[in-house]
N, C-alpha and C. Protein backbone atom coordinates (compact mmCIF):
# COMPACT_ATOMS: atom_id res chain seq x y z
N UNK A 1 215.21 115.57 214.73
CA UNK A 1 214.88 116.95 214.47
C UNK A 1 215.04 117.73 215.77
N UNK A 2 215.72 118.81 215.18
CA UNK A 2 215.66 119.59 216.98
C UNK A 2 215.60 120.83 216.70
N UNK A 3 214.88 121.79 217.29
CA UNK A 3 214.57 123.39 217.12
C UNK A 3 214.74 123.97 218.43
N UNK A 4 215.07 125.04 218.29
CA UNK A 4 215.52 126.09 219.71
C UNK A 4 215.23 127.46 218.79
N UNK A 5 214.14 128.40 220.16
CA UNK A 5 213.91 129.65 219.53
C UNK A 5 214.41 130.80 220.36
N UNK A 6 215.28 131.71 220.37
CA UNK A 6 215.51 133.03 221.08
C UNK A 6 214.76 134.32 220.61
N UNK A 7 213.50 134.84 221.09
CA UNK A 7 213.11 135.63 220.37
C UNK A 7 212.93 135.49 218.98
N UNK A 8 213.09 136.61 218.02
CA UNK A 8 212.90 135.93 216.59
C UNK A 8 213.53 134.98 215.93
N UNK A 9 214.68 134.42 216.82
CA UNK A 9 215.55 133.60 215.77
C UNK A 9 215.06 132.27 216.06
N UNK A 10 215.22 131.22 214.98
CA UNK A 10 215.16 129.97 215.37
C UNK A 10 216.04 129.31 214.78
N UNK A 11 216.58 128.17 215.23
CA UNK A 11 218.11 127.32 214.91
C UNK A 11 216.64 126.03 214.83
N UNK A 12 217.03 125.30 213.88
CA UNK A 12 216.56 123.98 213.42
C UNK A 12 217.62 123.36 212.96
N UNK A 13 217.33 121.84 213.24
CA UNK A 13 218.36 120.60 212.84
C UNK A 13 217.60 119.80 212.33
N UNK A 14 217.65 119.38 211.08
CA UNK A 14 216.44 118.25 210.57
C UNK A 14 217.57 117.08 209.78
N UNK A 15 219.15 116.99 209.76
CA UNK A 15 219.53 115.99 209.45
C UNK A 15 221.10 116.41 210.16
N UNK A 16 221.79 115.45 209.95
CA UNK A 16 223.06 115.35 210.33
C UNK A 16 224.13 114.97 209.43
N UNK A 17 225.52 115.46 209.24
CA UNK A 17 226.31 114.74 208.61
C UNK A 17 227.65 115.14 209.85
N UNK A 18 228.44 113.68 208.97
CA UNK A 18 229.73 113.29 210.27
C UNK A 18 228.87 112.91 211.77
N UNK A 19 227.54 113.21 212.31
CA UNK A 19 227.22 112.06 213.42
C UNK A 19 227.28 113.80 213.79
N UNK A 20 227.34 115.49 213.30
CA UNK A 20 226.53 116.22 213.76
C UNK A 20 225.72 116.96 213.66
N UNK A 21 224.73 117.90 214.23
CA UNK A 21 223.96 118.41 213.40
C UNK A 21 224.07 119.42 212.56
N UNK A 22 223.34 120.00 211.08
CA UNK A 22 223.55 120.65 210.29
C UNK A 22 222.54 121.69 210.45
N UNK A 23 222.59 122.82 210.93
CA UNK A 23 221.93 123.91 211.51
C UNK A 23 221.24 124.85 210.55
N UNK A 24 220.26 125.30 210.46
CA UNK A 24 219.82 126.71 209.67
C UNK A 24 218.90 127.33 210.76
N UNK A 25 219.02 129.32 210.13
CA UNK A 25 218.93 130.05 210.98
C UNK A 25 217.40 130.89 210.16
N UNK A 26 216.75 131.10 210.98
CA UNK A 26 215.98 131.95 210.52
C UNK A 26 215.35 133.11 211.43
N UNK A 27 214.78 134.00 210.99
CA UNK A 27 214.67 135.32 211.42
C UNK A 27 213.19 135.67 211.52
N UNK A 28 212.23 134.83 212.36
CA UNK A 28 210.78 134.72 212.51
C UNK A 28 209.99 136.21 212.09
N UNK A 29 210.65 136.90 212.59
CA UNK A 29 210.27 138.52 212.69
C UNK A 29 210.36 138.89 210.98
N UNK A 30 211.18 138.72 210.29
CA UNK A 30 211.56 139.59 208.63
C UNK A 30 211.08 137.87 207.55
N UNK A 31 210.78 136.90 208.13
CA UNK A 31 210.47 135.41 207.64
C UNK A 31 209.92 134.19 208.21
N UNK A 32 208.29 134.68 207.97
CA UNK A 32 207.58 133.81 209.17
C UNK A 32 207.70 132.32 208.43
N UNK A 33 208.29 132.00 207.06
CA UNK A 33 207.32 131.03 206.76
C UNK A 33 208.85 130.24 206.21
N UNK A 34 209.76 130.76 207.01
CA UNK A 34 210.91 130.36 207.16
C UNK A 34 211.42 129.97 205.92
N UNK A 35 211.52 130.50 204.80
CA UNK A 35 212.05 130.20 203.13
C UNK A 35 213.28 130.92 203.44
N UNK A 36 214.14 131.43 203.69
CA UNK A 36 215.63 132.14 203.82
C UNK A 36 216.28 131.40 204.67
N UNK A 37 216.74 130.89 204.41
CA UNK A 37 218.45 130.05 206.10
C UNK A 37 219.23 131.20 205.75
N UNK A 38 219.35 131.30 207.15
CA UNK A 38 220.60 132.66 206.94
C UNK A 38 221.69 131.88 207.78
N UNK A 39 221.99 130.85 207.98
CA UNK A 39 222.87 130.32 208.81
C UNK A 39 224.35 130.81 208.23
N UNK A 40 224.74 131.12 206.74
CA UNK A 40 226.20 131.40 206.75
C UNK A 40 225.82 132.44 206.58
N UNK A 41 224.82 133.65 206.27
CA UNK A 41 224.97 134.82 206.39
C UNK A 41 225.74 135.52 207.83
N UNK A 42 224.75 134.65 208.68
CA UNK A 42 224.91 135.28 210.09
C UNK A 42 225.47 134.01 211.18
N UNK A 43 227.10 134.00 210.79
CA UNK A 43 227.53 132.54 211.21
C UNK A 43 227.44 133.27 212.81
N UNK A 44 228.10 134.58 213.15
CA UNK A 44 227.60 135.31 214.73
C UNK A 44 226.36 134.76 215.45
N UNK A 45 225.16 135.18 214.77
CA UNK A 45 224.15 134.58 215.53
C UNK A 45 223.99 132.71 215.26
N UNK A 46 224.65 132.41 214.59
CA UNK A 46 223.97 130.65 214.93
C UNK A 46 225.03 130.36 215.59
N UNK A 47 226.25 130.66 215.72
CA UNK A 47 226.99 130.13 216.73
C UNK A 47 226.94 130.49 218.45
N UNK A 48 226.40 131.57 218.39
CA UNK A 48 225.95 131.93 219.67
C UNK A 48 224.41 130.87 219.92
N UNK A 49 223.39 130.96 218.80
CA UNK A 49 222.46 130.25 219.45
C UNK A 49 223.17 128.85 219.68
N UNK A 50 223.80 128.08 218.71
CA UNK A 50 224.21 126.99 218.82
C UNK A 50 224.56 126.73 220.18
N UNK A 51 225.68 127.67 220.90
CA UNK A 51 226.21 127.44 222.02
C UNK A 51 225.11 127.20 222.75
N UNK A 52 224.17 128.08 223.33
CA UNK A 52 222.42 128.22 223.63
C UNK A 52 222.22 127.11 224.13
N UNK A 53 222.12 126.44 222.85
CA UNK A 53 221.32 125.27 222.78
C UNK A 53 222.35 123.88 223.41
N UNK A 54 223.63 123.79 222.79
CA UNK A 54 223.70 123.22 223.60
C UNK A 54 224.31 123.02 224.82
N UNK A 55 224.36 124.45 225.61
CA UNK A 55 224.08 124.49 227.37
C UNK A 55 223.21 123.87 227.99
N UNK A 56 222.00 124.58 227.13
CA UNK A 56 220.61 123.69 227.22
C UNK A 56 220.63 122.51 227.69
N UNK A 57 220.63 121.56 226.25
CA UNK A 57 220.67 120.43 225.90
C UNK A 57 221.89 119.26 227.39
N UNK A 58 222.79 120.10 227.61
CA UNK A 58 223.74 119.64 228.35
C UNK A 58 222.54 119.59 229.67
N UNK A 59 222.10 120.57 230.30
CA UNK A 59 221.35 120.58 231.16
C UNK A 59 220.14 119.23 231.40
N UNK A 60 219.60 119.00 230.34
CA UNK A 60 218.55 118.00 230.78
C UNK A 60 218.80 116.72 230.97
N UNK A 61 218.33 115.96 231.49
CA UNK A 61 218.98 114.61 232.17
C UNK A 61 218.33 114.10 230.76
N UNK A 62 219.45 112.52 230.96
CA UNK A 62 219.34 111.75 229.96
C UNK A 62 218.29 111.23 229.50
N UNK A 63 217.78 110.62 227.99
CA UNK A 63 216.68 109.76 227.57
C UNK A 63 217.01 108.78 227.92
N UNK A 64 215.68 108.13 228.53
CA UNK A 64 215.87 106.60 228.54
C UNK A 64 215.51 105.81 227.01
């Protein structure tokens, strides 16, 4: 499972297919209780967070 939040948006990953993750987008501010994925509404914003995240993700040293 992996979550990343920018302001109101949040990108969640809770499974994978092909070995990557399968993303939904939500809009904390207009959907606190997160029932709407807007991930193909607003493919703009999850691909920008996506990138986000994984700059991020690139950044932190490895799990042991």
């Amino acid at each position: 499972k992996t979550a990343f939040r920018r302001g109101p948006w949040k990108l969640i990953s809770m499974k994978q297919a092909e070995n990557r993750p399968v993303w939904e987008l939500y809009n904390l501010a207009d959907d606190l209780g997160e029932t709407t994925d807007l991930a193909s509404r607003r493919p703009d914003r999850l691909n920008g967070l996506v990138a986000q995240w994984q700059a991020m993700n690139a950044a932190m040293p490895p799990t042991r």
